[in-house]
PDB file of N, CA and C in Angstrom:
ATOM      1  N   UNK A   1       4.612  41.769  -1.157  1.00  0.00           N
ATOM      2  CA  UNK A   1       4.171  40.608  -0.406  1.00  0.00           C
ATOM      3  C   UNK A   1       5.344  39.644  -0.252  1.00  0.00           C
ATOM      4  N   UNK A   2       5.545  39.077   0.783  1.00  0.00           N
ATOM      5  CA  UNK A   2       6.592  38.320   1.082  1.00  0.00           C
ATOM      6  C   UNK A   2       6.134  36.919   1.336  1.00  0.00           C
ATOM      7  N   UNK A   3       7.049  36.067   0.747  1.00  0.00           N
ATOM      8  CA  UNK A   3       6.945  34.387   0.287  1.00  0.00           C
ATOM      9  C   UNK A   3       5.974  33.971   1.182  1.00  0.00           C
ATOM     10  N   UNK A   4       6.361  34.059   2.682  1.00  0.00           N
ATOM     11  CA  UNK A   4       5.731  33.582   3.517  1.00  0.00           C
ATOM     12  C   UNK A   4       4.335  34.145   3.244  1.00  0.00           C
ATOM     13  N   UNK A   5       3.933  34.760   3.095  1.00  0.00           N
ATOM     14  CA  UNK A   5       2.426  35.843   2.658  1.00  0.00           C
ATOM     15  C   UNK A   5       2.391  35.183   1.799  1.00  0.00           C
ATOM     16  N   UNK A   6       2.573  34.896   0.950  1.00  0.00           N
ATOM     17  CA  UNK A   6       2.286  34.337  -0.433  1.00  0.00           C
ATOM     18  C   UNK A   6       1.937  32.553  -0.010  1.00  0.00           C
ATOM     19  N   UNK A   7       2.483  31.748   0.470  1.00  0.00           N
ATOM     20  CA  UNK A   7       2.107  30.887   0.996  1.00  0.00           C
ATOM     21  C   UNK A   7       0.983  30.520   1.878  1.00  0.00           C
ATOM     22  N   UNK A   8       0.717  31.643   3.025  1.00  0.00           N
ATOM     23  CA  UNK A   8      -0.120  31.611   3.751  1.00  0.00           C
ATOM     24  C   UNK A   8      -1.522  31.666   3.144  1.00  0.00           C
ATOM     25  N   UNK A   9      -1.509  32.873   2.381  1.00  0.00           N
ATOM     26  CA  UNK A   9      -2.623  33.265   0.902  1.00  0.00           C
ATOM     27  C   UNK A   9      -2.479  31.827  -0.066  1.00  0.00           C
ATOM     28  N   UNK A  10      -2.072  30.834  -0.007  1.00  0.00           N
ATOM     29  CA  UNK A  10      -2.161  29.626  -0.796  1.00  0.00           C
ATOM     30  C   UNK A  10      -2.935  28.747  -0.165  1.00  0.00           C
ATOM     31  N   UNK A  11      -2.403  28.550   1.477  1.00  0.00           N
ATOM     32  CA  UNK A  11      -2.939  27.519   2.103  1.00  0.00           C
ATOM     33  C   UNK A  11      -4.617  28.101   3.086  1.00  0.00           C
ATOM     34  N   UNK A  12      -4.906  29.447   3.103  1.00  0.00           N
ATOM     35  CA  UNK A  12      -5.893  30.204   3.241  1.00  0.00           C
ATOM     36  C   UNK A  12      -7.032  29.620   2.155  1.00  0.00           C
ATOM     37  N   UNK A  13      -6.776  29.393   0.918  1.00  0.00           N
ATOM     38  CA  UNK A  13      -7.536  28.947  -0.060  1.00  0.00           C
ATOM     39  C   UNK A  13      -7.747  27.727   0.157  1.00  0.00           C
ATOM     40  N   UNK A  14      -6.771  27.056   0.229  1.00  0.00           N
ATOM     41  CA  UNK A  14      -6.951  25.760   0.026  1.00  0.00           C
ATOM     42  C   UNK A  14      -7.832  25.137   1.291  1.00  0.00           C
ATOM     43  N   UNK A  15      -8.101  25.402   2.826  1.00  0.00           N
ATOM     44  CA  UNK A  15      -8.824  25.588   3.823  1.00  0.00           C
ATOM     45  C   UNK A  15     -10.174  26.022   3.743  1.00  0.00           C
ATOM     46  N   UNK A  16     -10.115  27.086   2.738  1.00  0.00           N
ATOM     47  CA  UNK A  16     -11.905  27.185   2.303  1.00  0.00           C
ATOM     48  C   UNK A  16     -12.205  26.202   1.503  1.00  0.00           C
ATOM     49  N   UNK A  17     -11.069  25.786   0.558  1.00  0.00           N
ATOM     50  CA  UNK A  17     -12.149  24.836  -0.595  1.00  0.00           C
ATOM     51  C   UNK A  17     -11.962  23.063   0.460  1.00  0.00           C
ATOM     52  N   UNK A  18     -11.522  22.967   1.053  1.00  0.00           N
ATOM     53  CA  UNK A  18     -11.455  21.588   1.728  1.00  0.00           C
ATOM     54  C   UNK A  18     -12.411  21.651   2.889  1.00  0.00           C
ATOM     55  N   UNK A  19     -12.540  22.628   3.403  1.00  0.00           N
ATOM     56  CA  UNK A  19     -13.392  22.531   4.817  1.00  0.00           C
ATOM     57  C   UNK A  19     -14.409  23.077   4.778  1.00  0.00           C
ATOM     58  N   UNK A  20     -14.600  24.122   3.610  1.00  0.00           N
ATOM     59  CA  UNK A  20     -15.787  24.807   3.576  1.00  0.00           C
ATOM     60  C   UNK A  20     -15.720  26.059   4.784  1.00  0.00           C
ATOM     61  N   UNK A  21     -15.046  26.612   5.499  1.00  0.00           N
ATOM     62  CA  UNK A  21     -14.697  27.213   6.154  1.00  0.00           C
ATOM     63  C   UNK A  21     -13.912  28.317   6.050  1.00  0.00           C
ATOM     64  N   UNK A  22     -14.169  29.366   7.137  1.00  0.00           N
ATOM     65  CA  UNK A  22     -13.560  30.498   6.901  1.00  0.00           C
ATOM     66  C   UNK A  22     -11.620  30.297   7.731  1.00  0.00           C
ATOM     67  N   UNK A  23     -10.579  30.314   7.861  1.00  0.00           N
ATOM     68  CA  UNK A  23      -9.713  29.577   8.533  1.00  0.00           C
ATOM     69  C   UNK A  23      -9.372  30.680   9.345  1.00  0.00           C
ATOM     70  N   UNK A  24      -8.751  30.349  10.733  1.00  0.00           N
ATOM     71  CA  UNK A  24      -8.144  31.157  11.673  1.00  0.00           C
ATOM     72  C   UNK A  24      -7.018  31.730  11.448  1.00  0.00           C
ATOM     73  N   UNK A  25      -6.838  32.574  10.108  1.00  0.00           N
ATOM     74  CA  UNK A  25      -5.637  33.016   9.989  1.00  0.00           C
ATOM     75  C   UNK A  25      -4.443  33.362  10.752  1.00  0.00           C
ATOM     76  N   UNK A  26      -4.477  33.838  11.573  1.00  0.00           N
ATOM     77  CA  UNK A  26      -3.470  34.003  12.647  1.00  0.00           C
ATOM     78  C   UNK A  26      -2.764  32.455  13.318  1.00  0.00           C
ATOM     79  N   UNK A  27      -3.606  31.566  13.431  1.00  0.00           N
ATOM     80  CA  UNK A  27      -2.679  30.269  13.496  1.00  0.00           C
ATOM     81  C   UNK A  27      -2.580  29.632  12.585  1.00  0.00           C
ATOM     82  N   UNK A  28      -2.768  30.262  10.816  1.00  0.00           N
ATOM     83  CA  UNK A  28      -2.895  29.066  10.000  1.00  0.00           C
ATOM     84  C   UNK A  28      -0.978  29.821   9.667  1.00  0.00           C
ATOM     85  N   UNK A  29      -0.890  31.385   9.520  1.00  0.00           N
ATOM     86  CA  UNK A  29       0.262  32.070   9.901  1.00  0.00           C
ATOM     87  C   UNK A  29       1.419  30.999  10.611  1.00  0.00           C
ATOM     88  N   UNK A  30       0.890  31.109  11.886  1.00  0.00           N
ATOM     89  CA  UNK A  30       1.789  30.676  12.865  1.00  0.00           C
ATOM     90  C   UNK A  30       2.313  28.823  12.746  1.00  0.00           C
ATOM     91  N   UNK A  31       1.430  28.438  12.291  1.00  0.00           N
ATOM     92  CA  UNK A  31       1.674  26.810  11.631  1.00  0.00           C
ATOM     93  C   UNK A  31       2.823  27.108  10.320  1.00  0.00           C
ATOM     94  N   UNK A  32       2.181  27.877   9.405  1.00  0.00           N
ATOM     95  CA  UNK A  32       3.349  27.770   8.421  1.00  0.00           C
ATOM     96  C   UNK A  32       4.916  29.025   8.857  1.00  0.00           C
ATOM     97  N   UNK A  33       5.068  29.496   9.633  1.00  0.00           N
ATOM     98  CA  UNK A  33       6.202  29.505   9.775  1.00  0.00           C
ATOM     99  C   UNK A  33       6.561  28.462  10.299  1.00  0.00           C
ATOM    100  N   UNK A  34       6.041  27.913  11.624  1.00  0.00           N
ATOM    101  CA  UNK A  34       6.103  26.798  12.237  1.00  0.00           C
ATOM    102  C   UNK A  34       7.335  25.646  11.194  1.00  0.00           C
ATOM    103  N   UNK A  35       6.400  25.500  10.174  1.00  0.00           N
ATOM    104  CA  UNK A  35       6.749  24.445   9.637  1.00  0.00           C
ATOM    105  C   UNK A  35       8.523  24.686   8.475  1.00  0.00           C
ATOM    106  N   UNK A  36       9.196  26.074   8.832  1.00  0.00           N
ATOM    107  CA  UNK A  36      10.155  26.570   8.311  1.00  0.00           C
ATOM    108  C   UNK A  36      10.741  26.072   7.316  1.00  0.00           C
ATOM    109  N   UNK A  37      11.555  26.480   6.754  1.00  0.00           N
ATOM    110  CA  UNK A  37      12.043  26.216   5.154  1.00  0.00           C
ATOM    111  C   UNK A  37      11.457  25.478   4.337  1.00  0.00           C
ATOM    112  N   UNK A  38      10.637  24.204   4.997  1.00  0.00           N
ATOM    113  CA  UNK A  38      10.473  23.148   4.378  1.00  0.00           C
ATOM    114  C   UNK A  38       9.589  23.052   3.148  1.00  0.00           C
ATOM    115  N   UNK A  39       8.793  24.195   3.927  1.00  0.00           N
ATOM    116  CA  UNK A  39       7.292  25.084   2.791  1.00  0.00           C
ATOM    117  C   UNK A  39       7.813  25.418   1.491  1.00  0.00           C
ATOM    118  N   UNK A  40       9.104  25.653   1.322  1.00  0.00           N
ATOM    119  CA  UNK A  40       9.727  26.349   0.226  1.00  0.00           C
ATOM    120  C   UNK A  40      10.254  25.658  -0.687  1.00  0.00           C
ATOM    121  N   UNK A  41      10.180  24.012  -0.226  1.00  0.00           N
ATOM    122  CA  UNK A  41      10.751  23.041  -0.978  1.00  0.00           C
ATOM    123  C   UNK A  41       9.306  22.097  -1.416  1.00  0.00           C
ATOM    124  N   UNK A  42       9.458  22.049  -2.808  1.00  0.00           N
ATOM    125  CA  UNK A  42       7.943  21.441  -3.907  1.00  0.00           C
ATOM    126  C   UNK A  42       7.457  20.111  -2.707  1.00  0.00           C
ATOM    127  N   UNK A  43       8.603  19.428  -2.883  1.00  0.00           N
ATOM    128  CA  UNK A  43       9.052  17.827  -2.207  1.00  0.00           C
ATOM    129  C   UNK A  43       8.420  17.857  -0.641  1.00  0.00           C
ATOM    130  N   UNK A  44       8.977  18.907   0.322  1.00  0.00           N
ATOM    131  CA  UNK A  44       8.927  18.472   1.740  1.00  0.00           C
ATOM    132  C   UNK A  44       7.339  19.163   1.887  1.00  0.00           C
ATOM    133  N   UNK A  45       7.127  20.292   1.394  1.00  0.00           N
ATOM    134  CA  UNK A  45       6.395  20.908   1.866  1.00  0.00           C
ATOM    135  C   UNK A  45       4.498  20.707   1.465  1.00  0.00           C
ATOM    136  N   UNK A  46       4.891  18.806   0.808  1.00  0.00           N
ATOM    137  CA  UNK A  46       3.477  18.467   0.469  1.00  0.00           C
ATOM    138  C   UNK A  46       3.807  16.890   1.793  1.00  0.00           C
ATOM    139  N   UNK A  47       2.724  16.214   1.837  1.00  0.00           N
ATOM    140  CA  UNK A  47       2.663  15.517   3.046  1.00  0.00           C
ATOM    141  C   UNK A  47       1.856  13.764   1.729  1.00  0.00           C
ATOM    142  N   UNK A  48       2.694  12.758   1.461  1.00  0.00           N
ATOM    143  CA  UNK A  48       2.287  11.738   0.652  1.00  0.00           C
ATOM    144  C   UNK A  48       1.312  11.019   1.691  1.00  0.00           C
ATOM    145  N   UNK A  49       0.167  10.942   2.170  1.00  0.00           N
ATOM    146  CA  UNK A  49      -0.673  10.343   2.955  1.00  0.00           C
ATOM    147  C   UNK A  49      -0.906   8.627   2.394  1.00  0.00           C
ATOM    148  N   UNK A  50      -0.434   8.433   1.063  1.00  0.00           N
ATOM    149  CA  UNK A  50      -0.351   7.294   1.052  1.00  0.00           C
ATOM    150  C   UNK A  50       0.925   6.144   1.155  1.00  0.00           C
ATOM    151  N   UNK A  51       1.817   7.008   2.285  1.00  0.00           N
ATOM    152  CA  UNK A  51       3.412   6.285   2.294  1.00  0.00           C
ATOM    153  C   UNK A  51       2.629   6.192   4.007  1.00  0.00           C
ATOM    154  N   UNK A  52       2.908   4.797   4.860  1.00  0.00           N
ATOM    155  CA  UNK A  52       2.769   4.355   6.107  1.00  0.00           C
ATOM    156  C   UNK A  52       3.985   5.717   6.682  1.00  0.00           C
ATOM    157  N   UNK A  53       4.910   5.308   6.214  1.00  0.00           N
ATOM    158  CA  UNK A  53       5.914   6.688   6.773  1.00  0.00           C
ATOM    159  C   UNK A  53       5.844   7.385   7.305  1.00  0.00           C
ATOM    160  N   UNK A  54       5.462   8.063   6.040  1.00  0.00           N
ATOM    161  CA  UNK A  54       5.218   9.556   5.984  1.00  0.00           C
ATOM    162  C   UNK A  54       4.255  10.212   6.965  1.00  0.00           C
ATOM    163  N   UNK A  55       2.906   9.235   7.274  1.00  0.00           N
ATOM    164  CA  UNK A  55       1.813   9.127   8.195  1.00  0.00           C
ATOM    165  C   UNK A  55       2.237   9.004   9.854  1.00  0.00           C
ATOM    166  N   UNK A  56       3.531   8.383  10.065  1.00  0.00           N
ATOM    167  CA  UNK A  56       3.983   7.870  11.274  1.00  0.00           C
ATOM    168  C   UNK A  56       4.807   8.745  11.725  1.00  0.00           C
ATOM    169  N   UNK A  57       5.250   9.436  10.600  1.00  0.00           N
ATOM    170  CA  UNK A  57       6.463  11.155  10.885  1.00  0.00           C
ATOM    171  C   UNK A  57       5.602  12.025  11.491  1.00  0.00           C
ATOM    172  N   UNK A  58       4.378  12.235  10.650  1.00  0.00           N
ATOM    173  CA  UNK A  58       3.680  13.501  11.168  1.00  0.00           C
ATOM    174  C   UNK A  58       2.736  13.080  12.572  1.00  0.00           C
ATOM    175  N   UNK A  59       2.447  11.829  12.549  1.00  0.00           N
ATOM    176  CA  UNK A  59       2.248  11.075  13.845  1.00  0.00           C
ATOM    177  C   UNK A  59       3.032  11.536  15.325  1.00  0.00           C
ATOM    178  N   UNK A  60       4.223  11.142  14.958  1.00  0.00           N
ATOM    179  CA  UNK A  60       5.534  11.313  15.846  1.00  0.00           C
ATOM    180  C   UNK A  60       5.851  12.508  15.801  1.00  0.00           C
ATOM    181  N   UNK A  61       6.174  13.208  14.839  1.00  0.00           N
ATOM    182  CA  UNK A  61       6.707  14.822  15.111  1.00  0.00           C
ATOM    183  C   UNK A  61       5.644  15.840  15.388  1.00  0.00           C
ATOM    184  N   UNK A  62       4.625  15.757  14.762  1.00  0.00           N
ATOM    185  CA  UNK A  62       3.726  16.861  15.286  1.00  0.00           C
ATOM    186  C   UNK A  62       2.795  16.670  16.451  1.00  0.00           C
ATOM    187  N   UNK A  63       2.225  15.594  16.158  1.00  0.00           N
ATOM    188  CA  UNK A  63       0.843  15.278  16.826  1.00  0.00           C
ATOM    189  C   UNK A  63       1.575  14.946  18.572  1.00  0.00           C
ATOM    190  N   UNK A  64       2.259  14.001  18.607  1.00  0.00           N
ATOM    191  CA  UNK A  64       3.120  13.702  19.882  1.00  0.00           C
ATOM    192  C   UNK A  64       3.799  14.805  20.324  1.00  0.00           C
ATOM    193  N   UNK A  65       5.351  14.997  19.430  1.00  0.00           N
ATOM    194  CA  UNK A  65       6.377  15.996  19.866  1.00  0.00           C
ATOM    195  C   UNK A  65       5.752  17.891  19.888  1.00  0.00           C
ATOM    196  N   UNK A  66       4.834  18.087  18.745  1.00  0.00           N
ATOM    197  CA  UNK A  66       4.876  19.427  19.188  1.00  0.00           C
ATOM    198  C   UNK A  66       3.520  19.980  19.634  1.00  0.00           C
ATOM    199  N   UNK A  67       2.084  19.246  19.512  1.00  0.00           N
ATOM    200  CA  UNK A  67       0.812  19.043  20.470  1.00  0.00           C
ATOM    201  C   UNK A  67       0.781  18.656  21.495  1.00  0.00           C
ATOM    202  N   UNK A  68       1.893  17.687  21.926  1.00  0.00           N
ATOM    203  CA  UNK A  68       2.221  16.799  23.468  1.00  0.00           C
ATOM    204  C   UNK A  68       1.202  15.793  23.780  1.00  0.00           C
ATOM    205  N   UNK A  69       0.810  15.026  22.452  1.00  0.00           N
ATOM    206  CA  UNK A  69      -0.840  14.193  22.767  1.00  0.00           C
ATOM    207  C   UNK A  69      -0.146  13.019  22.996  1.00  0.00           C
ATOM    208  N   UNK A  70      -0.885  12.195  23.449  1.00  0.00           N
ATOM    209  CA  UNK A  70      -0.583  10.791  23.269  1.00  0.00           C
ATOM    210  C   UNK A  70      -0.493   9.737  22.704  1.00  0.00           C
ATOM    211  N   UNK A  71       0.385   8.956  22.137  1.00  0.00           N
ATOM    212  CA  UNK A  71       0.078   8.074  21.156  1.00  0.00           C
ATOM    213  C   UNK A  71      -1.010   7.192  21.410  1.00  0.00           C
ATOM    214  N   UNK A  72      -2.035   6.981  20.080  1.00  0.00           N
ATOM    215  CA  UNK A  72      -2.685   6.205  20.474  1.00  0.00           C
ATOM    216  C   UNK A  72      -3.614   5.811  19.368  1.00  0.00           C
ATOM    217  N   UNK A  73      -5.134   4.971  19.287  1.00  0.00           N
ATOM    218  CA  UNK A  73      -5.781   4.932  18.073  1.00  0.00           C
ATOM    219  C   UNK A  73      -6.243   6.300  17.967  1.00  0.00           C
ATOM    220  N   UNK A  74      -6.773   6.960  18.797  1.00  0.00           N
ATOM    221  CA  UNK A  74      -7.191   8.581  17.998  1.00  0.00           C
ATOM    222  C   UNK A  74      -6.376   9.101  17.380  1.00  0.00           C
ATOM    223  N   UNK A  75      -5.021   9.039  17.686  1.00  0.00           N
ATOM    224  CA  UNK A  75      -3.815   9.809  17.031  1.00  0.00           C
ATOM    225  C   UNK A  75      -4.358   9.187  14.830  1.00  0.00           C
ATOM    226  N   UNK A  76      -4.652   7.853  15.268  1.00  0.00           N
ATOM    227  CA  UNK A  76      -4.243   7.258  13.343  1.00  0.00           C
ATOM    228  C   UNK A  76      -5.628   7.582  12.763  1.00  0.00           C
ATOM    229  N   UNK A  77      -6.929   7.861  13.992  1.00  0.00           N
ATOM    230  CA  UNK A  77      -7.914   8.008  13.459  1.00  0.00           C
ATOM    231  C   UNK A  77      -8.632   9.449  12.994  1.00  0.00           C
ATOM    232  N   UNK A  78      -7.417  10.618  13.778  1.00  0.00           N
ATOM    233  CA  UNK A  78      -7.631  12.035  13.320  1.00  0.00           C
ATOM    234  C   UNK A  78      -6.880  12.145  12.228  1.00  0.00           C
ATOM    235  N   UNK A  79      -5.808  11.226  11.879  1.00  0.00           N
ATOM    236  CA  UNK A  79      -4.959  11.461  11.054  1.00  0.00           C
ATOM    237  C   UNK A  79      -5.647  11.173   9.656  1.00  0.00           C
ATOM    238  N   UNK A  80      -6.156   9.702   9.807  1.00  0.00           N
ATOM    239  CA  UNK A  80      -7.545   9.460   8.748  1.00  0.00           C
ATOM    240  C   UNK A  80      -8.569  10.253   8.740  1.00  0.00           C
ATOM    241  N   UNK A  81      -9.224  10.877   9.392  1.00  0.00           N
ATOM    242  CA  UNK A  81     -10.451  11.839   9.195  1.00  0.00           C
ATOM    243  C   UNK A  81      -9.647  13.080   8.132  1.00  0.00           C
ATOM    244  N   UNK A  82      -9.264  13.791   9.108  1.00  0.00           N
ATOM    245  CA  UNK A  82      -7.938  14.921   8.230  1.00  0.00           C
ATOM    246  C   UNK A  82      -7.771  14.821   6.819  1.00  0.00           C
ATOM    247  N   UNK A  83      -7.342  13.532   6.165  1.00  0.00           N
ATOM    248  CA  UNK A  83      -6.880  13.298   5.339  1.00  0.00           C
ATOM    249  C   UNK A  83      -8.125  12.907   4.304  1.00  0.00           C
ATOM    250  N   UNK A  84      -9.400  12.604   4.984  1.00  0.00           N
ATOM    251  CA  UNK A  84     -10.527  12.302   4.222  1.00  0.00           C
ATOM    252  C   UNK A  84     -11.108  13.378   4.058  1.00  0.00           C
ATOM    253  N   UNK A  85     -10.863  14.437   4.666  1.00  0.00           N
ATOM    254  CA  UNK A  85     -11.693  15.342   4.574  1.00  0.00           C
ATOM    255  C   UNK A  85     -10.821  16.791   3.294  1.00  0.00           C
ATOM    256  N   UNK A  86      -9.386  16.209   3.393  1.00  0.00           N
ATOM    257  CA  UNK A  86      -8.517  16.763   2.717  1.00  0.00           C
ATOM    258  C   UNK A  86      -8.681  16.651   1.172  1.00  0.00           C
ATOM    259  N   UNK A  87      -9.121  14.812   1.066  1.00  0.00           N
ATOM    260  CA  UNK A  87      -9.404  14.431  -0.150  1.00  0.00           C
ATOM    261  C   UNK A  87      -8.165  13.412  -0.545  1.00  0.00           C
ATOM    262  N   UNK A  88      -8.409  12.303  -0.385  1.00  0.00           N
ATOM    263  CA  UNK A  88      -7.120  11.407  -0.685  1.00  0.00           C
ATOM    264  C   UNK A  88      -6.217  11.754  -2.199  1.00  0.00           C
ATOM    265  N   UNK A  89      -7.716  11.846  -3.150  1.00  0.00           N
ATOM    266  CA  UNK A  89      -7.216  11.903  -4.489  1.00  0.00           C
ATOM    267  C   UNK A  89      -6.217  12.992  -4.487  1.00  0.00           C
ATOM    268  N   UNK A  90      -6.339  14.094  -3.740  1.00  0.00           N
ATOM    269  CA  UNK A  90      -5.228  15.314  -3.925  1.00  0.00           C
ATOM    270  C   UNK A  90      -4.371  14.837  -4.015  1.00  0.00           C
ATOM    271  N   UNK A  91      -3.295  15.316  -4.650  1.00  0.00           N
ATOM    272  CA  UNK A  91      -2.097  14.491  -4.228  1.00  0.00           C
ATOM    273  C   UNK A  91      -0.952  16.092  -3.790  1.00  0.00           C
ATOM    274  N   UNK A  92      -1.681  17.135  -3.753  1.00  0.00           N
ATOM    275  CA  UNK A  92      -1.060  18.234  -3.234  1.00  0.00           C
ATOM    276  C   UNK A  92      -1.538  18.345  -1.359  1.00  0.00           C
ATOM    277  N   UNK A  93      -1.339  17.898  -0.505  1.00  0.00           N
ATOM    278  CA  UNK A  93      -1.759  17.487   0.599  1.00  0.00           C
ATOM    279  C   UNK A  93      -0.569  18.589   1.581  1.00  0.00           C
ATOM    280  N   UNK A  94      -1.029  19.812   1.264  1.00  0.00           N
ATOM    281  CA  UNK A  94      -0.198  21.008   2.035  1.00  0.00           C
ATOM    282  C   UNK A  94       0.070  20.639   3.457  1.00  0.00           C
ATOM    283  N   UNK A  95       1.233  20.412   3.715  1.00  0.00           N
ATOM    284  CA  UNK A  95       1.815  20.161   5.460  1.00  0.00           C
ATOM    285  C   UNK A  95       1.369  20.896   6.500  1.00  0.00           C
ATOM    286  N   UNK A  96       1.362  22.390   5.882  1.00  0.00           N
ATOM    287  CA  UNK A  96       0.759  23.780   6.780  1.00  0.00           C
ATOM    288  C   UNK A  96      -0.849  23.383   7.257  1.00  0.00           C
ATOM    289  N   UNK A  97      -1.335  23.015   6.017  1.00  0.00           N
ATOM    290  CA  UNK A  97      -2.935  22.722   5.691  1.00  0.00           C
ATOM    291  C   UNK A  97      -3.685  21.550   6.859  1.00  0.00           C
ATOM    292  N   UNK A  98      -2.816  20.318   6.927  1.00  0.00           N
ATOM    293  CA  UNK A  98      -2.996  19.261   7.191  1.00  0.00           C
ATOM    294  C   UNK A  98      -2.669  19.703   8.659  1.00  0.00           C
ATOM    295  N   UNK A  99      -1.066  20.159   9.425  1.00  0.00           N
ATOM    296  CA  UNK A  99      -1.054  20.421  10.532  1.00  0.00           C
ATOM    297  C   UNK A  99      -1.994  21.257  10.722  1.00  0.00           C
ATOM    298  N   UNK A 100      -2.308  22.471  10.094  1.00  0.00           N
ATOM    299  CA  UNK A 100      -3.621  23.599  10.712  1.00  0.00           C
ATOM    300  C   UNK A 100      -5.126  22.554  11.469  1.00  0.00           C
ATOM    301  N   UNK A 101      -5.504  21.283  10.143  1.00  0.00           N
ATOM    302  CA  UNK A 101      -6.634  20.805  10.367  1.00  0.00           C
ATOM    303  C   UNK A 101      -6.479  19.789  11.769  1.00  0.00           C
ATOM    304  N   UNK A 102      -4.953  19.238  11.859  1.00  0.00           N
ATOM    305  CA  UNK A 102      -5.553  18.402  12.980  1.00  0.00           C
ATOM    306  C   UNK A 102      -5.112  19.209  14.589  1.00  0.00           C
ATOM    307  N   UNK A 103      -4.414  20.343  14.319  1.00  0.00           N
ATOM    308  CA  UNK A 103      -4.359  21.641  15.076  1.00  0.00           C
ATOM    309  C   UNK A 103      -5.674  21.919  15.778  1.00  0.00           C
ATOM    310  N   UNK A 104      -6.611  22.300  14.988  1.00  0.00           N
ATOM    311  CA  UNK A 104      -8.383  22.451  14.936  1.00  0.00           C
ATOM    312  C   UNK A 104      -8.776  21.208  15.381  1.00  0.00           C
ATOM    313  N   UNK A 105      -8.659  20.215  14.899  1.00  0.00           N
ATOM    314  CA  UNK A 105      -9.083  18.878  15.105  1.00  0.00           C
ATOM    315  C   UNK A 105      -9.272  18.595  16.588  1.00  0.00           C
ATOM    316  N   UNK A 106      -7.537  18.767  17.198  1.00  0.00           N
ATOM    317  CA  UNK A 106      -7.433  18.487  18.813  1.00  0.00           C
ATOM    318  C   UNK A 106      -7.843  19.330  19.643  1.00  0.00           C
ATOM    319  N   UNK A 107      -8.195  20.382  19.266  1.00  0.00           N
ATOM    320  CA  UNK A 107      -8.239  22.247  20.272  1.00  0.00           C
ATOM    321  C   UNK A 107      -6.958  22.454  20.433  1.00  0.00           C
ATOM    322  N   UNK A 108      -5.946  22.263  19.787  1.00  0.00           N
ATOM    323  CA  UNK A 108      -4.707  22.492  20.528  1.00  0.00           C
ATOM    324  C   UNK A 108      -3.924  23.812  20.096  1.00  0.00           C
ATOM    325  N   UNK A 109      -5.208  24.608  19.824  1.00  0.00           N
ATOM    326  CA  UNK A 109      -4.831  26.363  19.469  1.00  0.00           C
ATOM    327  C   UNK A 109      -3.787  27.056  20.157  1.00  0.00           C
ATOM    328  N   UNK A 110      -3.730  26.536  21.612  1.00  0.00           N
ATOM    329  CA  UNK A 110      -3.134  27.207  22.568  1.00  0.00           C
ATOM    330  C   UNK A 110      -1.549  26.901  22.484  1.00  0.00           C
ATOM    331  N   UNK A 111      -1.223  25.941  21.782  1.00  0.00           N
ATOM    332  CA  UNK A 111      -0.060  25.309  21.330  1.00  0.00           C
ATOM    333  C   UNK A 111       1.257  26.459  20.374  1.00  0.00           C
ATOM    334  N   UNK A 112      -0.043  26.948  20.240  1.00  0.00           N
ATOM    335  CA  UNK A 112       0.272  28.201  19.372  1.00  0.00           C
ATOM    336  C   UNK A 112       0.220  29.572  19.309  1.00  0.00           C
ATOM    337  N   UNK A 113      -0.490  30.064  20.803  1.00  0.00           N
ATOM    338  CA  UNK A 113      -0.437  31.396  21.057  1.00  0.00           C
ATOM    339  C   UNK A 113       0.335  31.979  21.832  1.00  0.00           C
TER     340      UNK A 113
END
């Protein structure tokens, strides 16, 4: 099994126990390569939902730059649902996990096929 497999099989779990759901493997795949090296590092590859920052990066880089949405209040208010539904207390808040949910969130599957 290779890292990336091994990761995917991490964040596969973690999608059933947060959503209660079975996950679309094939884009939960394609999100975590997506999200390259970064997965491999303890530090980058968790997402601190309680740094304004950190919230305004994944704002700006994913949701805008690689969904093509628009900035706006839905952008801070999927970002809050996501993250409530993730579980604030986590403090393991998988990047793959979080992009997969607001991936699902927007329909923006096609982003990815």
């Amino acid at each position: 099994m290779s890292k990336l497999d091994e990761k995917v099989g991490k964040y596969i779990d973690v999608v059933r126990a947060k959503t209660g759901q079975e996950p679309d493997v094939d884009l939960l795949r394609k999100i975590t390569r997506g999200c390259g090296p970064s997965i491999y590092n303890a530090d980058r590859e968790t997402i601190a939902a309680s740094q304004p920052g950190e919230m305004e990066t994944v704002k700006n880089n994913f949701l805008i730059r690689k969904l093509g949405l628009s900035d706006g209040p839905k952008l801070d208010g999927a970002l809050a649902a996501v993250i409530e539904v993730y579980g604030m207390s986590d403090t393991n808040k998988y990047r793959a996990v979080i992009y997969y949910m607001l991936t699902k969130h927007f329909g923006k599957e096609d982003v990815y096929r």
